[in-house]
Protein backbone atom coordinates (compact mmCIF):
# COMPACT_ATOMS: atom_id res chain seq x y z
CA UNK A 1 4.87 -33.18 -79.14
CA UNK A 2 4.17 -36.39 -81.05
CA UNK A 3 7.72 -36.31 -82.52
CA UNK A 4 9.07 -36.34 -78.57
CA UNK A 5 10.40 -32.64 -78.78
CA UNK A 6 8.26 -29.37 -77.82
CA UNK A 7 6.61 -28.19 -75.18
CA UNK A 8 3.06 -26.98 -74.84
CA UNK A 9 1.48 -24.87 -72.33
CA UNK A 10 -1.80 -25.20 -70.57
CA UNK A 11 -3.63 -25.45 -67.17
CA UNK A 12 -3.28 -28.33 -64.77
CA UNK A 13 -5.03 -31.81 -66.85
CA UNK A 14 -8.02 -32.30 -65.40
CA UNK A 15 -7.30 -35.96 -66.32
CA UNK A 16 -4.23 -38.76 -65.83
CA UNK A 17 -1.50 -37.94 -68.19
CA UNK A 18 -1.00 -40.47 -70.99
CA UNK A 19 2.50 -42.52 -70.06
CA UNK A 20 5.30 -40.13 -71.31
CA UNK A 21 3.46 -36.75 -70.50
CA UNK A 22 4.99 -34.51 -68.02
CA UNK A 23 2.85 -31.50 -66.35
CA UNK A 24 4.49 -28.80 -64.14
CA UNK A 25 3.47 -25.66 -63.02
CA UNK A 26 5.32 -22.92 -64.09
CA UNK A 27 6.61 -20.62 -61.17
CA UNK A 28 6.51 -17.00 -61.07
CA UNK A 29 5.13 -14.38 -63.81
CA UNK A 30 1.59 -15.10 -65.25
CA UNK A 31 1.64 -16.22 -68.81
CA UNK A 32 -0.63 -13.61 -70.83
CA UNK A 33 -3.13 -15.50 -73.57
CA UNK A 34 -4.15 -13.20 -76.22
CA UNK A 35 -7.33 -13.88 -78.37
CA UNK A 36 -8.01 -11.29 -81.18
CA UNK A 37 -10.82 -10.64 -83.58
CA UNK A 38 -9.83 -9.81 -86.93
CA UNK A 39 -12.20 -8.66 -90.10
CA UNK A 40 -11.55 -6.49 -92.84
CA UNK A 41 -12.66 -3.19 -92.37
CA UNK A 42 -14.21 -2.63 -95.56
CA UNK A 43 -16.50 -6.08 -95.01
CA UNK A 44 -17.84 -5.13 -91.33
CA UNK A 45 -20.83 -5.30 -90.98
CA UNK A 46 -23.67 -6.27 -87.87
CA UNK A 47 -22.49 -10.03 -87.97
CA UNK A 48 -19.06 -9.22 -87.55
CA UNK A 49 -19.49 -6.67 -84.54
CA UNK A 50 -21.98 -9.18 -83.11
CA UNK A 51 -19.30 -12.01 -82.88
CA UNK A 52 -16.89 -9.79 -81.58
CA UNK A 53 -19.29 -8.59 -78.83
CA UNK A 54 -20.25 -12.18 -78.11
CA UNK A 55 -16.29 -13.54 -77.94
CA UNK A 56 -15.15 -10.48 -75.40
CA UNK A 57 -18.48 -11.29 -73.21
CA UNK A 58 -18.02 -14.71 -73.45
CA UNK A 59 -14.05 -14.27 -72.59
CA UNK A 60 -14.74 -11.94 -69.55
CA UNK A 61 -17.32 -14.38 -68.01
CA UNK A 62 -14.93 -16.74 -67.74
CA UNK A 63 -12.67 -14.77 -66.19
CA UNK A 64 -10.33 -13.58 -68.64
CA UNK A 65 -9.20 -10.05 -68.56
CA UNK A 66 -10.08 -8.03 -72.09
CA UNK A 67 -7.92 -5.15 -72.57
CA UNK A 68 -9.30 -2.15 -74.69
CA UNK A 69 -7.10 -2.55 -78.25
CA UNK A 70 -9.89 -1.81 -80.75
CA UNK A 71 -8.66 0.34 -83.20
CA UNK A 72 -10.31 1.48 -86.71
CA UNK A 73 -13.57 -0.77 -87.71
């Protein structure tokens, strides 16, 4: 973006644009934003199932869908 080439995408700013900032809503199919939680499973352990517990609650209260991909651990 600083270079003047890219794009990034995001929700509407909540705040004025900086002068050479464009935001536009992007029109039909929903844009799906996957967040994983990765560990080796030799090394898991309570902390690590803890976390992961924590980040899917945390993710679903605000509204994000969690889909059911565990596999192994």
């Amino acid at each position: 973006m600083l270079a003047g080439r890219g794009i990034h995408l995001n929700e509407a700013p909540a705040a004025p644009l900086i002068s050479g900032l464009v935001w536009r809503p992007l029109e039909g199919e929903t844009l799906a934003w996957l967040t994983s939680v990765v560990w080796v499973p030799s090394r898991h352990n309570e902390a690590i199932a803890s976390f992961a517990e924590a980040v899917s609650e945390s993710l679903a209260e605000a509204g994000h869908h969690i889909a059911d991909t565990a596999s192994g651990g």
